[in-house]
C-alpha atoms as a PDB file:
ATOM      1  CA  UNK A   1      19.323  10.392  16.444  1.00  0.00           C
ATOM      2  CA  UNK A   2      16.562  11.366  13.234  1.00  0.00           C
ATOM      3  CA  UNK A   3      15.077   8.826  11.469  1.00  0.00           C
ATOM      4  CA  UNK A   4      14.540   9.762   7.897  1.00  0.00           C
ATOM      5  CA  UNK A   5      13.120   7.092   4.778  1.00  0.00           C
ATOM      6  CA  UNK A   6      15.045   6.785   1.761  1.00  0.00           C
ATOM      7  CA  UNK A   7      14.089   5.706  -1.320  1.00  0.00           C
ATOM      8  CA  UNK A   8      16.452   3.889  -3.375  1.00  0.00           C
ATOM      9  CA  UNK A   9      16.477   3.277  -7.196  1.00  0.00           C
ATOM     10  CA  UNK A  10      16.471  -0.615  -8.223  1.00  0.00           C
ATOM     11  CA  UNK A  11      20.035  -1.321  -9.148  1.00  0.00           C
ATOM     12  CA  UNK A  12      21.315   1.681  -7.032  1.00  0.00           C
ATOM     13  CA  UNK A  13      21.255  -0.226  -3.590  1.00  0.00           C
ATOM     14  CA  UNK A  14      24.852  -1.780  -3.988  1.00  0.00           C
ATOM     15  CA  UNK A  15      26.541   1.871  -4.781  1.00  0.00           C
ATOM     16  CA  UNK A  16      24.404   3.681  -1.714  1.00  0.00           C
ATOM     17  CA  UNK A  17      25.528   0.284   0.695  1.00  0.00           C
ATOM     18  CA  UNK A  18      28.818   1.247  -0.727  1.00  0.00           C
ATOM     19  CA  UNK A  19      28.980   5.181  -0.088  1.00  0.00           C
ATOM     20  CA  UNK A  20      27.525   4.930   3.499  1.00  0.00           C
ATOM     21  CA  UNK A  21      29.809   1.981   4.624  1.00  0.00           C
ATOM     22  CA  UNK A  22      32.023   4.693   5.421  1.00  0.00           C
ATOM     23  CA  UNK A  23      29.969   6.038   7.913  1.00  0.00           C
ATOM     24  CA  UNK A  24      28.625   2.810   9.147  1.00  0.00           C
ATOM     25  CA  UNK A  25      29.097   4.137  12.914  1.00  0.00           C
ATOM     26  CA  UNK A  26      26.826   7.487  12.106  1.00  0.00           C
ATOM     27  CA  UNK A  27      24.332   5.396  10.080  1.00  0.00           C
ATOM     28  CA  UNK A  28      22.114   2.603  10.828  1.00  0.00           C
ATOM     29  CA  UNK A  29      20.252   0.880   8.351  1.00  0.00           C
ATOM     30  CA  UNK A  30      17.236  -1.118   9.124  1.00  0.00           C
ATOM     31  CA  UNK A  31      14.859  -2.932   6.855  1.00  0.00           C
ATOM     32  CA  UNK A  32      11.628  -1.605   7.337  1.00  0.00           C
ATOM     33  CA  UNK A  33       9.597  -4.788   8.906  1.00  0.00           C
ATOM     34  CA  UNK A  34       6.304  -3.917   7.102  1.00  0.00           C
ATOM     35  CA  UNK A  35       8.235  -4.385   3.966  1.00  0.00           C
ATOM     36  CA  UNK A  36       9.345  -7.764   4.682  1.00  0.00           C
ATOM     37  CA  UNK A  37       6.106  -9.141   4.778  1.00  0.00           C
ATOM     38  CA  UNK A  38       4.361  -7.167   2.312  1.00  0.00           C
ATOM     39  CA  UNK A  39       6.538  -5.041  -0.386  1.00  0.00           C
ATOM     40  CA  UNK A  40       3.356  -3.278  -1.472  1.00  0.00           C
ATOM     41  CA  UNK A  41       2.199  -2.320   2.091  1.00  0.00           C
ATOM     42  CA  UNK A  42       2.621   1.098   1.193  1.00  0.00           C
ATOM     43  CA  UNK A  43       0.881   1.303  -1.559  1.00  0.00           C
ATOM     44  CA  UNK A  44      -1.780  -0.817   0.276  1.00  0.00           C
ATOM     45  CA  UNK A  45      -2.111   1.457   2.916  1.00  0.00           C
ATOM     46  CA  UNK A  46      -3.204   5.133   1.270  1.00  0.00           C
ATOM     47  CA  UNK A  47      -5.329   3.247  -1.269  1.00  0.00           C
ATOM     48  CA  UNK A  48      -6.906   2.204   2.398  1.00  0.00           C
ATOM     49  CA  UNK A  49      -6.707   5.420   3.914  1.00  0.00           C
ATOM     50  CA  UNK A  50      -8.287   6.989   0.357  1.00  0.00           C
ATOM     51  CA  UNK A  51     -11.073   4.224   0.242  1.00  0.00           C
ATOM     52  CA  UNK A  52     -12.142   5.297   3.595  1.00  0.00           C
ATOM     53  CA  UNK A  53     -12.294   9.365   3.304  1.00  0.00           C
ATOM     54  CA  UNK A  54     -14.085   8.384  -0.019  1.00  0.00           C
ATOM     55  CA  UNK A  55     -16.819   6.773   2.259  1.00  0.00           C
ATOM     56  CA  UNK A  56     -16.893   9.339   5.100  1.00  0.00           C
ATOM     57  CA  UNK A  57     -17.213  11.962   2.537  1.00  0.00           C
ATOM     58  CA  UNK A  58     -19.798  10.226   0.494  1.00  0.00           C
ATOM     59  CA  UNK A  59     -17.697   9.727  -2.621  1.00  0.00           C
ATOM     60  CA  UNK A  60     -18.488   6.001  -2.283  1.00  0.00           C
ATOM     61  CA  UNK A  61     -21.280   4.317  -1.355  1.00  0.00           C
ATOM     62  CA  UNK A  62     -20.460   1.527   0.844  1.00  0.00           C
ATOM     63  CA  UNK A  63     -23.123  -1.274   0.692  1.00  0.00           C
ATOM     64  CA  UNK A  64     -24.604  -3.510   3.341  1.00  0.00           C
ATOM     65  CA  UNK A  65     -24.036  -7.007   2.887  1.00  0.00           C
ATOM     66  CA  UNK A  66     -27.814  -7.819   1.983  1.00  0.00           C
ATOM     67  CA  UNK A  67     -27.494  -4.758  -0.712  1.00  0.00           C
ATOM     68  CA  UNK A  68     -24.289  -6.013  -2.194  1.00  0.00           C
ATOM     69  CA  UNK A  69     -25.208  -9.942  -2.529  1.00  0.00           C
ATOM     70  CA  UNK A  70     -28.467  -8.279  -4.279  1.00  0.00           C
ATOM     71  CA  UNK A  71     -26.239  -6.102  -6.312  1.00  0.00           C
ATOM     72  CA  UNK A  72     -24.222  -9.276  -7.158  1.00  0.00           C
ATOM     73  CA  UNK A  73     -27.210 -11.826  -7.716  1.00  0.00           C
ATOM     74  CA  UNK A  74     -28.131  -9.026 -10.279  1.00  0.00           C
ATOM     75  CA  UNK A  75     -24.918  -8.430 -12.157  1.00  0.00           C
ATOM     76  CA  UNK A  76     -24.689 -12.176 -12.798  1.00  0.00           C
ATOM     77  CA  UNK A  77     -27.737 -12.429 -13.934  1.00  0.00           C
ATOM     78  CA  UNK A  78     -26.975  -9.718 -16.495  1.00  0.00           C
ATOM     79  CA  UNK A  79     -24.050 -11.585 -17.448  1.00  0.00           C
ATOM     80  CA  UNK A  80     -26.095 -14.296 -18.407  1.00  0.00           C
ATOM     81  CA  UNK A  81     -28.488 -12.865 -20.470  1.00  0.00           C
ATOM     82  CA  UNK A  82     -26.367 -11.441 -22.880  1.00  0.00           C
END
């Protein structure tokens, strides 16, 4: 058996459950558990996967936790003065 993703247009789920019901003992459907708990895990995921080439490639500058509360401390304080 291959497993293969599908993406299916909202509104269009009904008419594919439809047209595969007659194959219903070639194809198994399965909700995709990530999905369940998280419909954007996805999405969540290469933004991850992105954000962290970006650092190992030096693209973004990823801040100790001493550098970013002074980063912090100092946009705030700019925020107040104008």
């Amino acid at each position: 058996m291959q497993t293969l993703t599908i993406n299916i247009e909202d509104g269009f789920l009904e008419d594919f459950l439809a047209i595969v019901e007659h194959y219903k003992d070639k194809i198994h459907i399965q909700k995709d558990k990530n999905l369940e708990y998280d419909p954007y895990f996805y999405e969540r995921q290469k933004q991850l996967q992105q954000d962290v080439e970006d650092i190992d490639n030096g693209k973004i500058e990823l801040l100790s936790q001493k550098q970013y509360e002074k980063e912090m401390d100092n946009f705030f304080a700019e925020l107040k003065s104008t």
